[in-house]
C-alpha atoms as a PDB file:
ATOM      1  CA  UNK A   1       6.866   6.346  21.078  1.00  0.00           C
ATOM      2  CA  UNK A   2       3.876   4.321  20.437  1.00  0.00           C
ATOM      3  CA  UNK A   3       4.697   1.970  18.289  1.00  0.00           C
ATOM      4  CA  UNK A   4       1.104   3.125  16.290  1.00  0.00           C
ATOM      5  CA  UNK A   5       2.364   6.191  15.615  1.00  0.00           C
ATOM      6  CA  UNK A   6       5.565   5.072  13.573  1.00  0.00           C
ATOM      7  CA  UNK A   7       3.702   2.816  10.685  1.00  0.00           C
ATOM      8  CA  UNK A   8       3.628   3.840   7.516  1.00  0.00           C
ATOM      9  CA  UNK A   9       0.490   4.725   5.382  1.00  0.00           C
ATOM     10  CA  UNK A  10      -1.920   3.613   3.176  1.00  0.00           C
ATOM     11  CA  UNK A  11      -3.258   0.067   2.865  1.00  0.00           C
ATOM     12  CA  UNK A  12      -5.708  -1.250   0.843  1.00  0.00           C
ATOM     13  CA  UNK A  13      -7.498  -3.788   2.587  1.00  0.00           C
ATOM     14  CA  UNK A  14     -11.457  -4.151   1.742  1.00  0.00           C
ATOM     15  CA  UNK A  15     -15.057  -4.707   2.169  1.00  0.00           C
ATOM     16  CA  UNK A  16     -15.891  -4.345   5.403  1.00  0.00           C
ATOM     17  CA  UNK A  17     -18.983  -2.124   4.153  1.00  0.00           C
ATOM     18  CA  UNK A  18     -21.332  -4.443   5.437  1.00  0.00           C
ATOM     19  CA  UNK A  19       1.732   2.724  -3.559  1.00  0.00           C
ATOM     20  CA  UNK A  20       4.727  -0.712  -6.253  1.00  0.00           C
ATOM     21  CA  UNK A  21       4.013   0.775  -9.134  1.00  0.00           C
ATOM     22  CA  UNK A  22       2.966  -1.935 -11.754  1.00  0.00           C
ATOM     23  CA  UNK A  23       1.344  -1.568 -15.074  1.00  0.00           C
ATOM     24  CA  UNK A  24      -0.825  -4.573 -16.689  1.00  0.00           C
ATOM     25  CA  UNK A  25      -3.072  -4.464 -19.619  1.00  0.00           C
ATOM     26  CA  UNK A  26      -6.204  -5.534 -18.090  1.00  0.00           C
ATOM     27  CA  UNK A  27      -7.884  -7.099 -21.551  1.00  0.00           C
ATOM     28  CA  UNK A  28      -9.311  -6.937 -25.048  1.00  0.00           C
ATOM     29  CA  UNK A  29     -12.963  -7.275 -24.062  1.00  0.00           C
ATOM     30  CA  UNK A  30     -15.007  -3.425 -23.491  1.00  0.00           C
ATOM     31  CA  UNK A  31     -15.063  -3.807 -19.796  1.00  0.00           C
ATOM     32  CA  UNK A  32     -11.078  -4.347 -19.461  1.00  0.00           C
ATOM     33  CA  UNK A  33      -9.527  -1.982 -22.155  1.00  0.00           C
ATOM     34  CA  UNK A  34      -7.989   0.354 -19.936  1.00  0.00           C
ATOM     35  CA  UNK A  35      -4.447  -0.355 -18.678  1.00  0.00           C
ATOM     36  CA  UNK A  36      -4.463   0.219 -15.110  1.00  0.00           C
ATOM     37  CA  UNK A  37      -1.564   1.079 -12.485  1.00  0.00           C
ATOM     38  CA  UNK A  38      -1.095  -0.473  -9.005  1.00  0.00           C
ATOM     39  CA  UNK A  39       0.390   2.137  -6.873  1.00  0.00           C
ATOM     40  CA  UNK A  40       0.902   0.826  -3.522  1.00  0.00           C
ATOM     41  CA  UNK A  41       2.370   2.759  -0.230  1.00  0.00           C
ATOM     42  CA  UNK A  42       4.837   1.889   2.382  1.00  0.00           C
ATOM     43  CA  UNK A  43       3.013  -1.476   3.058  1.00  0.00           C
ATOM     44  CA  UNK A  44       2.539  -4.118   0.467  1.00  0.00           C
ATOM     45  CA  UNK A  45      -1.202  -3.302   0.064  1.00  0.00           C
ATOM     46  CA  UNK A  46      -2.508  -1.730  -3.015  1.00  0.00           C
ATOM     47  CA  UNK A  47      -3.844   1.642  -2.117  1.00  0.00           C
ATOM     48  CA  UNK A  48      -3.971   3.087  -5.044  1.00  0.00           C
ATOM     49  CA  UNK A  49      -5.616   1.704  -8.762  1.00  0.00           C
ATOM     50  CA  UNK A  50      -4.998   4.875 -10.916  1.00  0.00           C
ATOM     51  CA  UNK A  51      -6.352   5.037 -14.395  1.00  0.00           C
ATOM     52  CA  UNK A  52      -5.780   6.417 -17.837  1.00  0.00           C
ATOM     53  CA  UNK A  53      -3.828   9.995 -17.477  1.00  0.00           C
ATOM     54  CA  UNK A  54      -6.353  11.821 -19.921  1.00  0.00           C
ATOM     55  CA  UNK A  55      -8.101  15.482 -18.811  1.00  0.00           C
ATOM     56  CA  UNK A  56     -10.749  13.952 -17.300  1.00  0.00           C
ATOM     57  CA  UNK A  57     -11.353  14.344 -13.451  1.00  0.00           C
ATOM     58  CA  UNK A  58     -11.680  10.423 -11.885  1.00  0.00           C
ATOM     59  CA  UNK A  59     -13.761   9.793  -8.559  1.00  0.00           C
ATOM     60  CA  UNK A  60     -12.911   6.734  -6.843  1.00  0.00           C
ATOM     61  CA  UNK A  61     -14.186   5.441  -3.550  1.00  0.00           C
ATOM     62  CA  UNK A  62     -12.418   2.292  -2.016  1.00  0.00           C
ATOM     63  CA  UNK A  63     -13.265  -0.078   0.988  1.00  0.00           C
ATOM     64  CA  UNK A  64     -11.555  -2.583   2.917  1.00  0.00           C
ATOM     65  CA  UNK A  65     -10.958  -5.092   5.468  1.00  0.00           C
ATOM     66  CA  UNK A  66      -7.925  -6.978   6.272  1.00  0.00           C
ATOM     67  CA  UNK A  67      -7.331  -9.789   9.015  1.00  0.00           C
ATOM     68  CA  UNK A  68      -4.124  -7.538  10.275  1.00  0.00           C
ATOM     69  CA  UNK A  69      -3.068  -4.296  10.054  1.00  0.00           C
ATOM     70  CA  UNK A  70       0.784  -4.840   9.111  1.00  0.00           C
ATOM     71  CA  UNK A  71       3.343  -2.597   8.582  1.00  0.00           C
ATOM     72  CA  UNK A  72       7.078  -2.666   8.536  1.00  0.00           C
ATOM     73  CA  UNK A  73       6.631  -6.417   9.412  1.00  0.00           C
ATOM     74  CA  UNK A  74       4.681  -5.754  12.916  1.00  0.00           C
ATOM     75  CA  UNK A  75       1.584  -6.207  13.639  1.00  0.00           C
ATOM     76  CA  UNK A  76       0.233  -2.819  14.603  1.00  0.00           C
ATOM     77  CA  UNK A  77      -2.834  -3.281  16.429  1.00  0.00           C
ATOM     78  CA  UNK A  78      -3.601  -6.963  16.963  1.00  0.00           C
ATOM     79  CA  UNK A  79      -6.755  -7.416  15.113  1.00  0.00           C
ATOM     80  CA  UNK A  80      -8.597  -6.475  12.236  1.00  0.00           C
ATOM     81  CA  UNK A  81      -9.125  -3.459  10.622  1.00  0.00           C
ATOM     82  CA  UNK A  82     -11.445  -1.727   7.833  1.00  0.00           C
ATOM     83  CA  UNK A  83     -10.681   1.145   5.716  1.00  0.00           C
ATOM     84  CA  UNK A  84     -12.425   3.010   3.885  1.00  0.00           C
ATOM     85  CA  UNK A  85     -10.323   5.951   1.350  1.00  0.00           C
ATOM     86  CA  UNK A  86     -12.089   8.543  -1.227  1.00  0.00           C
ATOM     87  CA  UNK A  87      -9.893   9.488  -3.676  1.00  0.00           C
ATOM     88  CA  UNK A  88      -9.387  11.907  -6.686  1.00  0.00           C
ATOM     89  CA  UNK A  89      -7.411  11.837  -9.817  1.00  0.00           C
ATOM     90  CA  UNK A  90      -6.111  14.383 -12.399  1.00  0.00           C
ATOM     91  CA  UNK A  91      -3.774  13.185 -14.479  1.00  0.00           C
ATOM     92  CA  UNK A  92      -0.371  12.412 -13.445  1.00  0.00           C
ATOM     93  CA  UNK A  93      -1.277  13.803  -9.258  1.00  0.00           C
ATOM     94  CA  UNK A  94      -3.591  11.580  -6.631  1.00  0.00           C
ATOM     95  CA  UNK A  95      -4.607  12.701  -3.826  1.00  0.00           C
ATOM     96  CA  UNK A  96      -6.751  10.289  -1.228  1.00  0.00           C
ATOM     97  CA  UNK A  97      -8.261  10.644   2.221  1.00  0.00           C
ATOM     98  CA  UNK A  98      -7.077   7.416   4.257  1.00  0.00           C
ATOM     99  CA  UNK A  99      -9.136   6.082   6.967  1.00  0.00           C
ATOM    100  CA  UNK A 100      -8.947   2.926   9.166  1.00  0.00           C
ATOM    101  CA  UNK A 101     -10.326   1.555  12.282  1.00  0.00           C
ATOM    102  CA  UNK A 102     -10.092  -1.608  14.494  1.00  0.00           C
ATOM    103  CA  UNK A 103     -12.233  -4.067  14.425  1.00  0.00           C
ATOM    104  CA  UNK A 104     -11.614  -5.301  17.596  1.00  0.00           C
ATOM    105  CA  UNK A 105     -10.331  -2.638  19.655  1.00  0.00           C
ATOM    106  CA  UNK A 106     -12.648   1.087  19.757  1.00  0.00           C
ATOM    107  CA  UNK A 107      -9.961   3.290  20.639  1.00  0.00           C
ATOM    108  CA  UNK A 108      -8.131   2.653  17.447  1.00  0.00           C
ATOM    109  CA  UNK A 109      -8.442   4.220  14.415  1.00  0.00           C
ATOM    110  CA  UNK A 110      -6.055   5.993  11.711  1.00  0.00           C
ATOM    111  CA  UNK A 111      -6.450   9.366   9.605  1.00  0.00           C
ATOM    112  CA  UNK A 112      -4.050   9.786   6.413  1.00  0.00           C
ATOM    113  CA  UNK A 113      -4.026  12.483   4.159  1.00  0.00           C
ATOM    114  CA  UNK A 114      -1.946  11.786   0.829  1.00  0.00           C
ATOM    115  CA  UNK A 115      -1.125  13.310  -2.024  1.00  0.00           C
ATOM    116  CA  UNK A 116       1.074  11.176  -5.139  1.00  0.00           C
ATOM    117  CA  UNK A 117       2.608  12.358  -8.393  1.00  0.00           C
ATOM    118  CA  UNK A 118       2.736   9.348 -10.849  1.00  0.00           C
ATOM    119  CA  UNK A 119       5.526   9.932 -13.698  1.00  0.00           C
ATOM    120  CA  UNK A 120       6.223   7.613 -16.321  1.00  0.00           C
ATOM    121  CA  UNK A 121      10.022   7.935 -17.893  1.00  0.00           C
ATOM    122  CA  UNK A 122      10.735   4.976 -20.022  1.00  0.00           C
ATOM    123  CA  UNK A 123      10.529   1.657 -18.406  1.00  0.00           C
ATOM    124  CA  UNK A 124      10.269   3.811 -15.085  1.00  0.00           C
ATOM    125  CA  UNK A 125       7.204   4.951 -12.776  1.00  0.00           C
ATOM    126  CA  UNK A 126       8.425   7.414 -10.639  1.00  0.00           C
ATOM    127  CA  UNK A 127       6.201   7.806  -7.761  1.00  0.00           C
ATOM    128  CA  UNK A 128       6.687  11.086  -4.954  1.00  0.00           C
ATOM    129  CA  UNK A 129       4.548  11.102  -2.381  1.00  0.00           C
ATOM    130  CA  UNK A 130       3.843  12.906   0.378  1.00  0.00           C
ATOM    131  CA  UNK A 131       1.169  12.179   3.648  1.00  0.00           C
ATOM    132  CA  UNK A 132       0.202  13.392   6.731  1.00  0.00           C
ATOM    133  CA  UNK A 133      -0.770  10.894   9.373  1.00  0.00           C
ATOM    134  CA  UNK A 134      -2.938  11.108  12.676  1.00  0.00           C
ATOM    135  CA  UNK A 135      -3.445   7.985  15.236  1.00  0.00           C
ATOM    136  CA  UNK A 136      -6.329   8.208  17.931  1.00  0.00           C
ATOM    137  CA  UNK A 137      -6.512   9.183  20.275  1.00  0.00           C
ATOM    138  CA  UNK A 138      -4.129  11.796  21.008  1.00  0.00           C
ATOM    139  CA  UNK A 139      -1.867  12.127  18.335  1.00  0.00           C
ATOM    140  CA  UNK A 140      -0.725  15.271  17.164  1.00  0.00           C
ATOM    141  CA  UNK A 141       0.049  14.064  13.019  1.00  0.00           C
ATOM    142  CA  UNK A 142       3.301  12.973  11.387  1.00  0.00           C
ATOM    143  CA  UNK A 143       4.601  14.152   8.440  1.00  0.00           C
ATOM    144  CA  UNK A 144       5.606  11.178   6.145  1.00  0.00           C
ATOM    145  CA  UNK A 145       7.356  12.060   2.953  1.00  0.00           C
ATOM    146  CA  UNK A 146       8.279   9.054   0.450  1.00  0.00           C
ATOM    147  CA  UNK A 147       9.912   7.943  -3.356  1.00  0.00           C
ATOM    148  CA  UNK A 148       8.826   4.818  -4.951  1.00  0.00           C
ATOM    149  CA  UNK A 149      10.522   4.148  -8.349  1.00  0.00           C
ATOM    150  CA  UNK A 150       9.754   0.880 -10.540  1.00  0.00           C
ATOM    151  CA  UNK A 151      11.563  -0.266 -13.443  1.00  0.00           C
ATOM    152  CA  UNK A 152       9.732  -2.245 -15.948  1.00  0.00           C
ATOM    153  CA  UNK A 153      11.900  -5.216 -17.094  1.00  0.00           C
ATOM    154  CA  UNK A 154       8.918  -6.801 -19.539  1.00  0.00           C
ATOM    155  CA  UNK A 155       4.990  -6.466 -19.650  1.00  0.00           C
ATOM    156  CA  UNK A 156       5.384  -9.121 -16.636  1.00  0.00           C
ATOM    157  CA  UNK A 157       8.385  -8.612 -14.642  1.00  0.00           C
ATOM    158  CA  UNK A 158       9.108  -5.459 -12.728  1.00  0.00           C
ATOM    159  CA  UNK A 159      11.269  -4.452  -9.403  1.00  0.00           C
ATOM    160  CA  UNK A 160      12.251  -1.264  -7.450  1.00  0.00           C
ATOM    161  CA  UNK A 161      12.788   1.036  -4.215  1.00  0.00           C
ATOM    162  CA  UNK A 162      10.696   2.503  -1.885  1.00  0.00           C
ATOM    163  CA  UNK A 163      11.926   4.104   0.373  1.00  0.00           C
ATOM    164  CA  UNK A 164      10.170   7.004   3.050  1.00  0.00           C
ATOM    165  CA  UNK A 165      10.779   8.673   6.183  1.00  0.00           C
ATOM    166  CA  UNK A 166       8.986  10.333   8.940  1.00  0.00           C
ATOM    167  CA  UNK A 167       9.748  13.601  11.063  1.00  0.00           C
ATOM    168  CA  UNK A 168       9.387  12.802  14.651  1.00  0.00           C
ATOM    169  CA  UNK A 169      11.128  14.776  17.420  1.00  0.00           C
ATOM    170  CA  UNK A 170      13.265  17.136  15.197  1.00  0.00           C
ATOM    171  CA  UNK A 171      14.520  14.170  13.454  1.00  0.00           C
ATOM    172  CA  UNK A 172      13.812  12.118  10.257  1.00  0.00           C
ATOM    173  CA  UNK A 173      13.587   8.973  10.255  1.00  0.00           C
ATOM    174  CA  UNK A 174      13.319   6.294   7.624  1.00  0.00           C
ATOM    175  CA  UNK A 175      12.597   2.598   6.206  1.00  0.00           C
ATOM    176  CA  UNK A 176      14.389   1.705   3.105  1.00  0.00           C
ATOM    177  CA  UNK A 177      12.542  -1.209   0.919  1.00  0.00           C
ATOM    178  CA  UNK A 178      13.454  -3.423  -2.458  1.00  0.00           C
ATOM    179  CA  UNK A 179      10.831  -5.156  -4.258  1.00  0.00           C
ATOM    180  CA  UNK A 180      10.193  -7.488  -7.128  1.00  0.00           C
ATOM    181  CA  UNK A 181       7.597  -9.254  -8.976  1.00  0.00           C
ATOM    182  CA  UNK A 182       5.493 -10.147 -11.785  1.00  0.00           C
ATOM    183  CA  UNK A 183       1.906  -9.679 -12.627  1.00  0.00           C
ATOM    184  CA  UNK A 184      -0.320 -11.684 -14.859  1.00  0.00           C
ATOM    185  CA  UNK A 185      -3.321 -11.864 -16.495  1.00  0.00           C
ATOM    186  CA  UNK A 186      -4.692 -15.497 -16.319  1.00  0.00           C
ATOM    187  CA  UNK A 187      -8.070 -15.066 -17.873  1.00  0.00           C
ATOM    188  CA  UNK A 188     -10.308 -11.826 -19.602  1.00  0.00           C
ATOM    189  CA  UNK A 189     -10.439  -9.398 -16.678  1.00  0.00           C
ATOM    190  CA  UNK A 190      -8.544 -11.340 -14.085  1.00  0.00           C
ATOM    191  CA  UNK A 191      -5.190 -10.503 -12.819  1.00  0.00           C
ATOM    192  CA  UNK A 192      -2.577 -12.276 -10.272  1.00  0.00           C
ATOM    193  CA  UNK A 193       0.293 -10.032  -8.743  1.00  0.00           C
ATOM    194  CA  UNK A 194       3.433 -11.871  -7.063  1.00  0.00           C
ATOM    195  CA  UNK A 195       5.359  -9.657  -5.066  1.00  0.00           C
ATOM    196  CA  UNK A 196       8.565 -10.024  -2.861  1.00  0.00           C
ATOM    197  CA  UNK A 197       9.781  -7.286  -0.523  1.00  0.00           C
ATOM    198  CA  UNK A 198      12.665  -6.454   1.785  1.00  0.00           C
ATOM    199  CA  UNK A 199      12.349  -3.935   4.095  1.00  0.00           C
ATOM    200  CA  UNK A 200      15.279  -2.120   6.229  1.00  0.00           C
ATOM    201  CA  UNK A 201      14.659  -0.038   9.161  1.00  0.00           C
ATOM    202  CA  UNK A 202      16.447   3.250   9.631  1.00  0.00           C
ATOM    203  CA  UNK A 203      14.810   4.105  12.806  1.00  0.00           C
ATOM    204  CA  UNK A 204      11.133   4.639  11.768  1.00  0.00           C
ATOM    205  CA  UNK A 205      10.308   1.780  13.536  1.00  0.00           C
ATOM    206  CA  UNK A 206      11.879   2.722  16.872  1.00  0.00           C
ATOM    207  CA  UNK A 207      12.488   2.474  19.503  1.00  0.00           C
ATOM    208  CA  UNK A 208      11.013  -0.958  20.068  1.00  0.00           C
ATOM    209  CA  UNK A 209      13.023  -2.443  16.626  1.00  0.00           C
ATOM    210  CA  UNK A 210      16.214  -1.202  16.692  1.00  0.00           C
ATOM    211  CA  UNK A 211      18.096  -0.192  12.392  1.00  0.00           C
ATOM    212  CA  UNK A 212      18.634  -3.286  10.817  1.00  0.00           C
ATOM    213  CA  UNK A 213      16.454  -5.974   8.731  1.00  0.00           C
ATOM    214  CA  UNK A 214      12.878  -6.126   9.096  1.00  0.00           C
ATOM    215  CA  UNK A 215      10.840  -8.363   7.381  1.00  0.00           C
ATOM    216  CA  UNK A 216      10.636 -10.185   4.136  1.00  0.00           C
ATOM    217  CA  UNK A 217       7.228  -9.822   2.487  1.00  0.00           C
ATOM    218  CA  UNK A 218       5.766 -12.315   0.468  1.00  0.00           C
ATOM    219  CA  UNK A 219       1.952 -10.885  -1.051  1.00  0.00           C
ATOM    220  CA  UNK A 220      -0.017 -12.804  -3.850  1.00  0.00           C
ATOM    221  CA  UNK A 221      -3.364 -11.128  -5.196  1.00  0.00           C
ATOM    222  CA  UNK A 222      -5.863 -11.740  -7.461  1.00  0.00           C
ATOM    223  CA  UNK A 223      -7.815  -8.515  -8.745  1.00  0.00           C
ATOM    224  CA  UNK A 224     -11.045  -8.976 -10.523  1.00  0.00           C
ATOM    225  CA  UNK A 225     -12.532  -6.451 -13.062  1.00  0.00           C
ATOM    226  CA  UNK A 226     -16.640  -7.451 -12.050  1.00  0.00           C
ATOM    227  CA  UNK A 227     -17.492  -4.510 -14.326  1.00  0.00           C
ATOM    228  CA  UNK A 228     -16.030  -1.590 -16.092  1.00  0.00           C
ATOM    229  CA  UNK A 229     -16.742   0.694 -12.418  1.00  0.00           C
ATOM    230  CA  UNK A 230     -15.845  -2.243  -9.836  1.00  0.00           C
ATOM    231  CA  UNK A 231     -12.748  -3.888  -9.021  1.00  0.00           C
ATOM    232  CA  UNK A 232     -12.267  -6.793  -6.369  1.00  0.00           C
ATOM    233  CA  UNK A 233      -9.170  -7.682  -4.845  1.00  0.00           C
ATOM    234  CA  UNK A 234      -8.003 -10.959  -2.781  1.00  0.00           C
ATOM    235  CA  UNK A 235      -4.832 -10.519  -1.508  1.00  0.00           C
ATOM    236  CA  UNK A 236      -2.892 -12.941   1.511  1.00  0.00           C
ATOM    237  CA  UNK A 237       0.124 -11.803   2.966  1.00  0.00           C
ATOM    238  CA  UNK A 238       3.359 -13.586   4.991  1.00  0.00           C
ATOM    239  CA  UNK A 239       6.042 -11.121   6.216  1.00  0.00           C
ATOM    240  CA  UNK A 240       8.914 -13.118   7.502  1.00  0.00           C
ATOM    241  CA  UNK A 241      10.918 -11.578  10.194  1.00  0.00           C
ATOM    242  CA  UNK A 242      14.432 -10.696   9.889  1.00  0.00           C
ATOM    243  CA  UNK A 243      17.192  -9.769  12.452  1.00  0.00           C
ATOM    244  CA  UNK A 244      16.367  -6.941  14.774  1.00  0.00           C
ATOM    245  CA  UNK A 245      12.312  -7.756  14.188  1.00  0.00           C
ATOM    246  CA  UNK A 246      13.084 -11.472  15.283  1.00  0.00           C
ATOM    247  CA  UNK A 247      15.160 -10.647  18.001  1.00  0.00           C
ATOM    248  CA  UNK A 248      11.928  -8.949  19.258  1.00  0.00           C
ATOM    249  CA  UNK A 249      10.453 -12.382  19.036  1.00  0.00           C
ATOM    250  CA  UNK A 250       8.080  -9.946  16.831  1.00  0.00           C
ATOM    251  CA  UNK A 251       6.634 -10.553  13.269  1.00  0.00           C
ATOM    252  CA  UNK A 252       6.091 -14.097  11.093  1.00  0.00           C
ATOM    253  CA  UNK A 253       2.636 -12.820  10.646  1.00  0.00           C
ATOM    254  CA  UNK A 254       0.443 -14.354   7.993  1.00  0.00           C
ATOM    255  CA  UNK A 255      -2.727 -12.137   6.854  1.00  0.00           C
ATOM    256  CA  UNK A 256      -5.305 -11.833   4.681  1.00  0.00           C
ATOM    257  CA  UNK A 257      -7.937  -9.124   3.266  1.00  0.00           C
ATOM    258  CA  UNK A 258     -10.479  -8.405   0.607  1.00  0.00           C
ATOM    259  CA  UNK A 259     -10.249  -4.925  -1.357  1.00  0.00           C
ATOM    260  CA  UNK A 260     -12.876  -3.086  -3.411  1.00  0.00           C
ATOM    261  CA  UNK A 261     -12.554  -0.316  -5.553  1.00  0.00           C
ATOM    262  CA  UNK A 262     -15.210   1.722  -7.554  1.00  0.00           C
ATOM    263  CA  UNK A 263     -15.206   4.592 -10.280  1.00  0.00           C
ATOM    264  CA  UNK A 264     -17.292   6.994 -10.712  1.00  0.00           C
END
């Protein structure tokens, strides 16, 4: 199988306009009030910035770009890529459209459609979440369900599992992550996210990474509220290869990418 077809979903990435779970109060001031949730998905992007779970109905619209598009510790499609992801919110369920396309290569391009059910229990976010993935051309969609959990150790330190799978050929098949990190707010409205992440492969990577190790993610952001609508993201990214992604002489990739998010 292409080896396209087996990444994993949702990545934040931004700007090219032109699902951790992690809370953080964002602030005193009017514009930063709100405490705010980083959900992010199989890869260490943010993909998700959910807010308050009130009755209200929230509209978000995201864009992206991203120097790689990474997953699993591979890079997928040697180049570039922009996204671009509408996405709705009522209370504790978030469903977004996921779209990404090369921006150095025309023939690819990624479709996701996600849903995620955000539960808070104690000093745990329990995250299910379920997507539906097409690659182009020619692919005929792959169902990806998924569990994130995150246990809140402090306001700053937090670590967890995320683990998801994908049906292919009769057959499930999945990727097994831990994480850890720490977030901090360093000045009104300004936030910095450390993250470390192991990631095992239990044949969703296949066939050209055999089960084993993958990669060793190391992300560091820096998320800007610019007003109480907009929030910018920097975020750089090494992913260290591991056993049966090294043996590949595959991975040791270093990105970068830009993220912004608005609310309607």
């Amino acid at each position: 199988m292409n080896m396209k077809t087996n990444t994993a979903t949702q990545l934040l990435l931004a700007a090219c306009a032109g699902v951790l779970s992690c809370p953080g109060a964002w602030g005193s001031t009017t514009v930063c009030q709100d405490q705010s949730y980083y959900l992010k998905t199989a890869c260490p992007h943010p993909l998700s910035l959910a807010g308050p779970t009130d009755d209200r109905v929230y509209l978000r619209f995201q864009t992206g770009w991203a120097s790689k598009y990474e997953c699993e510790g591979l890079d997928l499609w040697d180049g570039s890529l922009c996204m671009f992801v509408p996405e709705i919110q009522y209370k504790e369920w978030v469903g977004k459209i996921w779209y990404g396309v090369s921006t150095d290569h025309r023939n690819h391009a990624e479709l996701k459609y996600r849903l995620d059910y955000i539960k808070e229990l104690g000093n745990w976010t329990v995250m299910p979440w379920y997507e539906h993935s097409f690659v182009f051309p020619g692919d005929k969609g792959i169902p990806r369900p998924g569990l994130k959990t995150t246990y809140h150790f402090s306001d700053r330190w937090f670590g967890g599992t995320d683990l998801y799978w994908q049906y292919n050929n009769h057959t499930f098949r999945g990727y097994y992550a831990v994480f850890a990190g720490l977030h901090e707010e360093i000045a009104d409205c300004v936030r910095v996210d450390a993250v470390v992440r192991y990631g095992y492969n239990g044949g969703y990577v296949g066939p050209v990474v055999h089960h084993g190790s993958n990669a060793l993610d190391y992300n560091l952001s820096f998320t800007f509220r610019a007003t109480s609508r907009l929030t910018v993201e920097l975020f750089t990214n090494y992913s260290q290869a591991l056993t049966v992604v090294k043996q590949r002489d595959l991975g040791d990739d270093f990105y970068y990418g830009i993220n912004l998010k608005y609310t309607f």
